[in-house]
Each structure stands twice: as structure tokens, then as C-alpha cells.
C-alpha atoms as a PDB file:
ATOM      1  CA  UNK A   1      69.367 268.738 164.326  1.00  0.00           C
ATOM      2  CA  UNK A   2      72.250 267.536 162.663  1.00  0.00           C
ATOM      3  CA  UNK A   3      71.866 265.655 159.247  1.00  0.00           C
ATOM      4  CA  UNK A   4      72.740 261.776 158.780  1.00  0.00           C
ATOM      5  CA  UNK A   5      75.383 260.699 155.799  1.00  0.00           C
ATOM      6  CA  UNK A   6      73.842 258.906 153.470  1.00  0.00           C
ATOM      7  CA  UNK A   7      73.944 255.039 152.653  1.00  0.00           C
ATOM      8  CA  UNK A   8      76.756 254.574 149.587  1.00  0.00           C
ATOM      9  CA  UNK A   9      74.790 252.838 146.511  1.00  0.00           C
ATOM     10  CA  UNK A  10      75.851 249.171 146.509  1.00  0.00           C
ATOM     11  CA  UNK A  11      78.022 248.575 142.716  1.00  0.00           C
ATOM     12  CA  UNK A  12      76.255 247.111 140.357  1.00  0.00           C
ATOM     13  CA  UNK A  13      76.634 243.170 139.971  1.00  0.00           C
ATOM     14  CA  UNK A  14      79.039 242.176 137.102  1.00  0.00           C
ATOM     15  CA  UNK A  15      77.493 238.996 135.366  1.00  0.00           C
ATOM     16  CA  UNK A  16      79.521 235.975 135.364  1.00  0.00           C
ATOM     17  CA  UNK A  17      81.410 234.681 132.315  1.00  0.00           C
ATOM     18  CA  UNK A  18      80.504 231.366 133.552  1.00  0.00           C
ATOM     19  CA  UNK A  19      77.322 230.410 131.652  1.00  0.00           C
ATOM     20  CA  UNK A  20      79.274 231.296 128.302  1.00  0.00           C
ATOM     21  CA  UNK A  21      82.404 229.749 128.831  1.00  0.00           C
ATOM     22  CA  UNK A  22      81.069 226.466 129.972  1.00  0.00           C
ATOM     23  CA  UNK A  23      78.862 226.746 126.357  1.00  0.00           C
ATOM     24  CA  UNK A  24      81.794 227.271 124.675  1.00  0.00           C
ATOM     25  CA  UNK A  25      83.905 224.903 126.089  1.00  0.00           C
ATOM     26  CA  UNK A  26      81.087 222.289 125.565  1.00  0.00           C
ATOM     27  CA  UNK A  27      81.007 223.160 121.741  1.00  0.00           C
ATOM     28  CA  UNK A  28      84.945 222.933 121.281  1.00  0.00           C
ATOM     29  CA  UNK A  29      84.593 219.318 123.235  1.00  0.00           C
ATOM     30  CA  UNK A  30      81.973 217.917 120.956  1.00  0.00           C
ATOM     31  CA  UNK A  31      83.658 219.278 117.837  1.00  0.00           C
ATOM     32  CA  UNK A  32      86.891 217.581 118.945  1.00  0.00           C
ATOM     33  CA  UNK A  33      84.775 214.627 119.438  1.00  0.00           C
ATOM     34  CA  UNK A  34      83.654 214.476 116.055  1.00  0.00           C
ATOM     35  CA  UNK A  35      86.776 214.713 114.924  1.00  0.00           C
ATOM     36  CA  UNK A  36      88.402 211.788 116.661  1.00  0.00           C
ATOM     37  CA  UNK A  37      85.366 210.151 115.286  1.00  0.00           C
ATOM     38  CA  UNK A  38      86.428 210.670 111.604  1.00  0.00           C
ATOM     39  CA  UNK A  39      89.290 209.233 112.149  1.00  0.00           C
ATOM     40  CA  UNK A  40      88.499 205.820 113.916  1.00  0.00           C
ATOM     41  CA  UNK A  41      85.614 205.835 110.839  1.00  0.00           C
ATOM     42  CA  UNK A  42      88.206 206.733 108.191  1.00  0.00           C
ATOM     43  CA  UNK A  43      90.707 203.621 109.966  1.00  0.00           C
ATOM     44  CA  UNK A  44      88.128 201.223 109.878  1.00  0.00           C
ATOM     45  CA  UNK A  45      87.058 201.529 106.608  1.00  0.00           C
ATOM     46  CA  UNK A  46      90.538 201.557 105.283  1.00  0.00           C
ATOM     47  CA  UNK A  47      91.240 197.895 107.649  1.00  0.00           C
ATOM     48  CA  UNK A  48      87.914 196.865 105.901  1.00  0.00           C
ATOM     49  CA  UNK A  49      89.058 197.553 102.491  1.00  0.00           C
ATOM     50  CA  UNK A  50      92.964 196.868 102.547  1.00  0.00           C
ATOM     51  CA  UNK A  51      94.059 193.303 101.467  1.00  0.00           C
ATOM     52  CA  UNK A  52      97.679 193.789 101.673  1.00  0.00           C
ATOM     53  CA  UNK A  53      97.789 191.490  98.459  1.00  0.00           C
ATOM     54  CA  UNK A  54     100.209 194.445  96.527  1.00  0.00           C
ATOM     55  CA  UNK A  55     103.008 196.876  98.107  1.00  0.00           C
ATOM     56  CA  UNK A  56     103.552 200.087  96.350  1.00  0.00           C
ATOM     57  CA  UNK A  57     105.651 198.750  94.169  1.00  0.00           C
ATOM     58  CA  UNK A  58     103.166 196.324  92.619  1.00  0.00           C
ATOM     59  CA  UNK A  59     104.919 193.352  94.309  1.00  0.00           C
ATOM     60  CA  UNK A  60     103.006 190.515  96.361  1.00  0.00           C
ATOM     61  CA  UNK A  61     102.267 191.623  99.867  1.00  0.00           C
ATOM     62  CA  UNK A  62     102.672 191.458 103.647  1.00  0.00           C
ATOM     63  CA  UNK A  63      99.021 189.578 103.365  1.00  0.00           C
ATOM     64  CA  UNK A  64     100.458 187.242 100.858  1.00  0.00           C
ATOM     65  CA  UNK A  65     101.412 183.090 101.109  1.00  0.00           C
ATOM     66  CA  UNK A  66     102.955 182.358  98.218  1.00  0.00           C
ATOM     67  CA  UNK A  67     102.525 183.688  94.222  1.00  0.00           C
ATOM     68  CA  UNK A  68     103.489 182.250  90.427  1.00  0.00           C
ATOM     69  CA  UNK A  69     102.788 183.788  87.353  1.00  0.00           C
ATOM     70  CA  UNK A  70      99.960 182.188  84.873  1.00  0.00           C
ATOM     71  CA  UNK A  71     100.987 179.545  84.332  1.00  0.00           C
ATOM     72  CA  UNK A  72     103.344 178.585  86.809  1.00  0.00           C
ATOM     73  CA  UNK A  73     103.720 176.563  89.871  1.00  0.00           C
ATOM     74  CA  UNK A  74     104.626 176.892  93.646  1.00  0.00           C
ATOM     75  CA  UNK A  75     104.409 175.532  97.156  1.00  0.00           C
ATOM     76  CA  UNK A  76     102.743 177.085 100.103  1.00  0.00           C
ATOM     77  CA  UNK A  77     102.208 175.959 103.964  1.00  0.00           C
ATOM     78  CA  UNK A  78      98.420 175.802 104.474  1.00  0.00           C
ATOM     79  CA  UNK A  79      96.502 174.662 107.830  1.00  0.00           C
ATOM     80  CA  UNK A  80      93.913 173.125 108.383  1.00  0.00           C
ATOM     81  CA  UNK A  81      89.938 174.379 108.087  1.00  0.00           C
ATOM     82  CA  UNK A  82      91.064 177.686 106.909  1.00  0.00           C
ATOM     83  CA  UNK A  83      89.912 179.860 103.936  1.00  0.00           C
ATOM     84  CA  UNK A  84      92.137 181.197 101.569  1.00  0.00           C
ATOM     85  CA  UNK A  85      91.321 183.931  98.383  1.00  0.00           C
ATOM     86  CA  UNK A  86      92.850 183.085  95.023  1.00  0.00           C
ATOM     87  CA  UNK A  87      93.839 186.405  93.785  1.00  0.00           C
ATOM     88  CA  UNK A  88      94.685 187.280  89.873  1.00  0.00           C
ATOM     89  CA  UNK A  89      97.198 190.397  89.910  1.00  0.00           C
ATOM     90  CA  UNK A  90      97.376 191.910  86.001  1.00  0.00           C
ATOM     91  CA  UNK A  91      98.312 195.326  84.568  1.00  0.00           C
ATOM     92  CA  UNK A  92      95.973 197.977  85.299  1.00  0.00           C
ATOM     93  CA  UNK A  93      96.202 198.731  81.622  1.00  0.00           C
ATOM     94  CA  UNK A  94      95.206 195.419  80.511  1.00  0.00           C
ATOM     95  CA  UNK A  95      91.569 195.975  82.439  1.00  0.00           C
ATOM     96  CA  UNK A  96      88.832 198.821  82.386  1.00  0.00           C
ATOM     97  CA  UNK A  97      87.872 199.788  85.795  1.00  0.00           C
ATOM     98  CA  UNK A  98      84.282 197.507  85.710  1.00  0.00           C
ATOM     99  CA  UNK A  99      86.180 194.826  84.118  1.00  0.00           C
ATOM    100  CA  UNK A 100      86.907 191.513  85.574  1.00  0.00           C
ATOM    101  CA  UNK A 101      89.346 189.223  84.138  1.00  0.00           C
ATOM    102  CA  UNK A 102      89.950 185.284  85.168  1.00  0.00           C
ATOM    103  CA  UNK A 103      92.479 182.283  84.591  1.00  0.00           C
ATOM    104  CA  UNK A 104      91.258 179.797  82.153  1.00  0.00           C
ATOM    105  CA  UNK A 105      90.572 176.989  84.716  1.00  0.00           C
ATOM    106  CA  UNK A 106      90.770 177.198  88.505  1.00  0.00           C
ATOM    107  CA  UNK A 107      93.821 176.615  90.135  1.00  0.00           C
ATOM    108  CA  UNK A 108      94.694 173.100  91.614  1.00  0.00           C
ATOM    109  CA  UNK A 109      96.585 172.540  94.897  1.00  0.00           C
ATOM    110  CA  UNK A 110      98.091 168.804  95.675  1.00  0.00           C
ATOM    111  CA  UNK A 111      97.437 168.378  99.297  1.00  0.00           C
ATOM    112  CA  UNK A 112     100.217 166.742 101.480  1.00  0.00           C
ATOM    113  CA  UNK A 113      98.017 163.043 101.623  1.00  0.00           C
ATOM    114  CA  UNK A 114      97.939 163.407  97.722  1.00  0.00           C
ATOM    115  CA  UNK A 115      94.533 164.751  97.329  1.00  0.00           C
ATOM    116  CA  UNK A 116      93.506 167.685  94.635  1.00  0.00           C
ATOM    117  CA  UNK A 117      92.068 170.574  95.821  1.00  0.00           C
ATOM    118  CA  UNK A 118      90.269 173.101  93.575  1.00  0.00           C
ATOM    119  CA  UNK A 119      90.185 176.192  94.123  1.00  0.00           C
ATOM    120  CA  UNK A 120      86.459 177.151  92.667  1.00  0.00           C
ATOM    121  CA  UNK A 121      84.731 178.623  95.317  1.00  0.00           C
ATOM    122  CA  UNK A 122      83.520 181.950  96.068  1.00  0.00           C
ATOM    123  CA  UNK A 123      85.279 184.222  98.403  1.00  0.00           C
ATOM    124  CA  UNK A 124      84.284 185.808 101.741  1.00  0.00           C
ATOM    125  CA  UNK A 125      84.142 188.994 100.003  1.00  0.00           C
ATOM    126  CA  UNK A 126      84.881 189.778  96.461  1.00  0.00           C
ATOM    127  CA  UNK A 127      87.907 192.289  96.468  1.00  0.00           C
ATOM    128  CA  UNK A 128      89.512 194.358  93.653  1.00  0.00           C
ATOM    129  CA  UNK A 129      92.258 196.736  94.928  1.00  0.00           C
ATOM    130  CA  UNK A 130      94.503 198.471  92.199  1.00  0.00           C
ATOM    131  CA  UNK A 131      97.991 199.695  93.596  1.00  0.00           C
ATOM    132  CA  UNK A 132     100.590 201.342  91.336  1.00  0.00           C
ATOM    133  CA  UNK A 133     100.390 199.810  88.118  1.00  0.00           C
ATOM    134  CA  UNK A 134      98.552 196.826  89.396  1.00  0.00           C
ATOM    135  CA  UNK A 135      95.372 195.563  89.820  1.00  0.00           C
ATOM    136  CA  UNK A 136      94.574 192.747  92.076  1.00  0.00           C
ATOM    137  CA  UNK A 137      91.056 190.385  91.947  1.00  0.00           C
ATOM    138  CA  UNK A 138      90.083 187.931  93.987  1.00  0.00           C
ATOM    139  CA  UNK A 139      89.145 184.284  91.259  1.00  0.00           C
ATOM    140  CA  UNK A 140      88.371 181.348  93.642  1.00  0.00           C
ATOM    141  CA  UNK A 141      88.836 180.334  97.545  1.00  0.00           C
ATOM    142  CA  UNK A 142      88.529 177.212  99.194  1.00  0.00           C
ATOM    143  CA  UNK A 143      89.103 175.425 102.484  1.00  0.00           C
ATOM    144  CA  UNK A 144      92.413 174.215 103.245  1.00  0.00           C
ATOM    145  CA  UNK A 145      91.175 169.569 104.113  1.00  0.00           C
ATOM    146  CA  UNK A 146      94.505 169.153 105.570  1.00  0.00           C
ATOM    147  CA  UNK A 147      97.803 171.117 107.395  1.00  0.00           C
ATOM    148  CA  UNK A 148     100.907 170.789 105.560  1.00  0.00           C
ATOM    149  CA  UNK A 149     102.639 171.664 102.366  1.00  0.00           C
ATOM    150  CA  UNK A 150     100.892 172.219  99.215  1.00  0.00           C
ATOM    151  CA  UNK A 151     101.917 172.439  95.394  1.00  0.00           C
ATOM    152  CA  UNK A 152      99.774 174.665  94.050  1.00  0.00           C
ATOM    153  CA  UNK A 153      99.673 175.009  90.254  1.00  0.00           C
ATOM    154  CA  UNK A 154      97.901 177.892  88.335  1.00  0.00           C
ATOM    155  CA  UNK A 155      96.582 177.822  84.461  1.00  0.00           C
ATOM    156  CA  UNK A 156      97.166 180.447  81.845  1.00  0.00           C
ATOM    157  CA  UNK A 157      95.023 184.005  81.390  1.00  0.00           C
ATOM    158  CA  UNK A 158      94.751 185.633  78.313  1.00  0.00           C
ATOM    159  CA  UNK A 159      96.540 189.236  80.143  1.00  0.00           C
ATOM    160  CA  UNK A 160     100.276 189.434  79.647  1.00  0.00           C
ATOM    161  CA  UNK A 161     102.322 190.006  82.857  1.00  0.00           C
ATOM    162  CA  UNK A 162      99.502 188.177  85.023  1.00  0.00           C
ATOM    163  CA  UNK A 163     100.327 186.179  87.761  1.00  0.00           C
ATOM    164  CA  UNK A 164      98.433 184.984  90.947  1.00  0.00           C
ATOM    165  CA  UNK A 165      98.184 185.447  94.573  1.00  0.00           C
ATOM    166  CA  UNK A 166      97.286 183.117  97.733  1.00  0.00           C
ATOM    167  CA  UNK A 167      96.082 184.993 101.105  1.00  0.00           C
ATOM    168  CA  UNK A 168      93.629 184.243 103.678  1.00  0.00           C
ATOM    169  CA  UNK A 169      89.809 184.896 102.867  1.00  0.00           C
ATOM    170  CA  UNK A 170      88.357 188.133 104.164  1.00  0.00           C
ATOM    171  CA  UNK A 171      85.232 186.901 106.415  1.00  0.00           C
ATOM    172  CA  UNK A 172      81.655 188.352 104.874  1.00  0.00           C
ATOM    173  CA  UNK A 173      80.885 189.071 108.311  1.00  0.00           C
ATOM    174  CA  UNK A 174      83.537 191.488 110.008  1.00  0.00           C
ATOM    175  CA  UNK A 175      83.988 193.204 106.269  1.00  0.00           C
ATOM    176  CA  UNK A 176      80.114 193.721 106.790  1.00  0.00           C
ATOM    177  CA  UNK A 177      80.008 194.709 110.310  1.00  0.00           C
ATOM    178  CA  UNK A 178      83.437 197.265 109.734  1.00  0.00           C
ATOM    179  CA  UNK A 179      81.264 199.108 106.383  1.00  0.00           C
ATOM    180  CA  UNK A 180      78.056 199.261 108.671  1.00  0.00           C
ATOM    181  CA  UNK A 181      80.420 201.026 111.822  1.00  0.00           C
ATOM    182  CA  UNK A 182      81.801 203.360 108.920  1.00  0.00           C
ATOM    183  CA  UNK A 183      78.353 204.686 108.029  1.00  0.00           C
ATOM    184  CA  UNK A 184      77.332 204.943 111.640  1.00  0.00           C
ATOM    185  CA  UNK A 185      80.697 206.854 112.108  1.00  0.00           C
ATOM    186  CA  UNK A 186      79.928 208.911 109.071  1.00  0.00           C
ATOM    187  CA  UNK A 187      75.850 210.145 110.703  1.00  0.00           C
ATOM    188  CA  UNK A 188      77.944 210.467 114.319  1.00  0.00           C
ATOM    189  CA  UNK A 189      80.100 212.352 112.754  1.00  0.00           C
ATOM    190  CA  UNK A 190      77.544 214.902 111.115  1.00  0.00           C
ATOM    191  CA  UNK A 191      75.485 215.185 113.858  1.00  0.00           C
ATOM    192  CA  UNK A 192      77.839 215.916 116.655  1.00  0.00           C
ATOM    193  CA  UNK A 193      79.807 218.550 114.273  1.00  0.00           C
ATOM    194  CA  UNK A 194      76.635 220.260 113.532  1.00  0.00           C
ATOM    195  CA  UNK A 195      75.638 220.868 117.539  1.00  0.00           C
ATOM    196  CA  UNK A 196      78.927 221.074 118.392  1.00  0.00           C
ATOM    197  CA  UNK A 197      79.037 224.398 115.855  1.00  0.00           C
ATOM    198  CA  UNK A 198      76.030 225.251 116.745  1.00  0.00           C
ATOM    199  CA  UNK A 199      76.705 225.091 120.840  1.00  0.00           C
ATOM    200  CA  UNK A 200      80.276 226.822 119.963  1.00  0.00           C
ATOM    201  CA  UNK A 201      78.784 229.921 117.692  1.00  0.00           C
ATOM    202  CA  UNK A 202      76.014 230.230 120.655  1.00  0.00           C
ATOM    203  CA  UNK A 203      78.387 229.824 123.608  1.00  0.00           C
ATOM    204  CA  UNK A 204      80.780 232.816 121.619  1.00  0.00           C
ATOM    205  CA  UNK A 205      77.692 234.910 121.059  1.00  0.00           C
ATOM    206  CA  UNK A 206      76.528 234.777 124.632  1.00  0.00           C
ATOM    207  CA  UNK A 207      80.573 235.549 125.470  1.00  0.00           C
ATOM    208  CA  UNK A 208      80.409 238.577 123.672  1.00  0.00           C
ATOM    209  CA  UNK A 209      77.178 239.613 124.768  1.00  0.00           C
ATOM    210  CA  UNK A 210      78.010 239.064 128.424  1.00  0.00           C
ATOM    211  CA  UNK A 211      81.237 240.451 127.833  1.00  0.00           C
ATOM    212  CA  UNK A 212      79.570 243.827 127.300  1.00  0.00           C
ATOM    213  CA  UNK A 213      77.677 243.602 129.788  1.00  0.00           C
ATOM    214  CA  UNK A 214      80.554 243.372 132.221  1.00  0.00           C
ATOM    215  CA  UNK A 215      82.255 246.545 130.930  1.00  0.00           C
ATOM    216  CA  UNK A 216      79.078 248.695 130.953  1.00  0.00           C
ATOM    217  CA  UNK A 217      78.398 247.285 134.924  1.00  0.00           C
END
């Protein structure tokens, strides 16, 4: 009776890399999520923030309709039903950083039909931006009755070097609604980096621990 060969022993399965590298990839995603987060966060609270009243240089800027030193005098194109910020530029040695400085009186603008406009209101948000050796403060707004040209004249300040600015009014509303999305972007932010290091360090542990288990199979 002759003897049958016997049956060769199936390999042993390998375990996929599959579960762990999906994991991985998963964490990597959500990190790089959080980080394009940051940066639409960090942009619109810069937008929020900029006035574009001073260039580098401590010049008026892109944001800017027309300017005059205290005292002085200009003309500027206004239109109608719009809000414009009266800004006071100074040297940002002649203020402390949680001082405010102002013009003696407000400033006056001679509409095109004759009328005088003051400029005493209060802005859509209060700014205060210092660039270079300058510090720019908003003093006044008001609503522009008519479209045309307008003289605008501006009284004296006790800081040497002053003069003063005319741009449109920053809205309450968007400058509220862009700090509220920052802080939003600031807890998205947080919470996807922390799972998104937390699914990467597990997904790399599981890797490695799969990895080995390949090599001993």
C-alpha cells in the first residue's frame, strides 16, 4: 500500500497596509485642512482690520479721497448717501498707545448746492492703525446729502505734523461679521489640527504595527 504526498500548508495571509494608510492619509488631509483654514482666518482678519488710510511710508493711502494738514483746506468728489470716516494721521511719538487725540472742532465740508456739512458723527467702526511712524484715528463721519464736489476745510490740533484723512466708512456690520468668522476660523482651526494629529500619529502607529506583521507572515 503505497503512501499519499501530503497536502502543502497554505502561506500564511499577509495583512493589508490598507486600513493604515487610508488612517494616515486621512490625518495628513485634515491637517492640511486646518492649515488652509489659518490662512483664509489670518486674510480675513487682516481685510477686517486694514484701512488702507497710510502706505509704508506714512503717506495717505490707496483707501484715501483727499487729505490737508490741520489746518488746511481741500476739495474732494463725494456721492451721494454714502459714509465717509474723518481720519486724524499724527506722529506716533506725539501719542501713547491708549491715547486718542482730536482736531479742535469738526471739520466742515461746503456741499456743491452751498450747504455745510459737519462732519460730527460717529463712525461705522472706530479704527486706529499705526504704520511706520504714523498713527492714523478715525474723528468724525457723516453722510455725503448731495453728489458733487466738496471743499472740505479742517481746524487746528494741538500735535505738530498732524494732518487729516477722508475715506469711506467701514460698515459695523461686515467688520463684525469678518471678527466673528476669525474666531470661528481660530476653534476650526484647533479642533481639526488636534484630530487630524491625533488620526495621523494613530494611522503611523497602526503602519508600523502592521508593517511588522507583514515581515514576520
Amino acid at each position: 500500500m503505497s503512501a499519499h504526498p501530503s497536502s502543502p500548508v497554505p502561506a500564511p495571509r499577509r495583512p493589508s497596509l490598507a486600513g493604515p494608510v487610508a488612517l494616515t492619509a486621512t490625518g495628513v488631509l485634515l491637517l492640511v485642512a486646518a492649515l488652509v483654514l489659518t490662512v483664509v482666518a489670518a486674510a480675513g482678519f487682516a481685510g477686517a482690520v486694514r484701512s488702507d488710510v497710510l502706505t509704508r511710508d506714512g503717506r495717505p493711502g490707496s483707501a484715501v479721497l483727499a487729505s490737508a494738514d490741520a489746518p488746511g483746506a481741500t476739495s474732494v468728489e463725494l456721492t451721494a448717501g454714502e459714509r465717509y470716516a474723518v481720519y486724524l494721521v499724527v506722529p506716533s511719538d506725539a501719542v501713547r498707545d491708549d491715547e486718542r487725540v482730536d482736531l479742535d472742532e469738526d471739520v466742515l465740508l461746503l456741499a456743491p448746492s452751498g450747504a455745510v456739512v459737519e462732519a460730527d458723527d460717529s463712525p461705522g467702526v472706530n479704527m486706529r492703525t499705526g504704520v511706520g511712524d504714523r498713527v492714523a484715528m478715525t474723528v468724525g463721519a457723516f453722510t455725503a446729502p448731495e453728489t458733487g464736489t466738496y471743499e472740505m476745510a479742517v481746524p487746528p490740533t494741538d500735535v505738530a505734523g498732524a494732518w487729516v484723512a477722508l475715506a469711506p466708512d467701514k460698515p459695523f456690520g461686515p467688520f463684525f461679521g469678518a471678527i466673528w468668522g476669525t474666531v470661528l476660523g481660530v476653534f476650526g482651526v484647533l479642533g481639526l489640527s488636534a484630530v487630524g494629529f491625533g488620526v495621523l500619529v494613530g494611522g503611523i502607529v497602526w503602519w508600523v504595527v502592521r508593517a511588522r506583521a507583514r515581515r514576520a507572515a
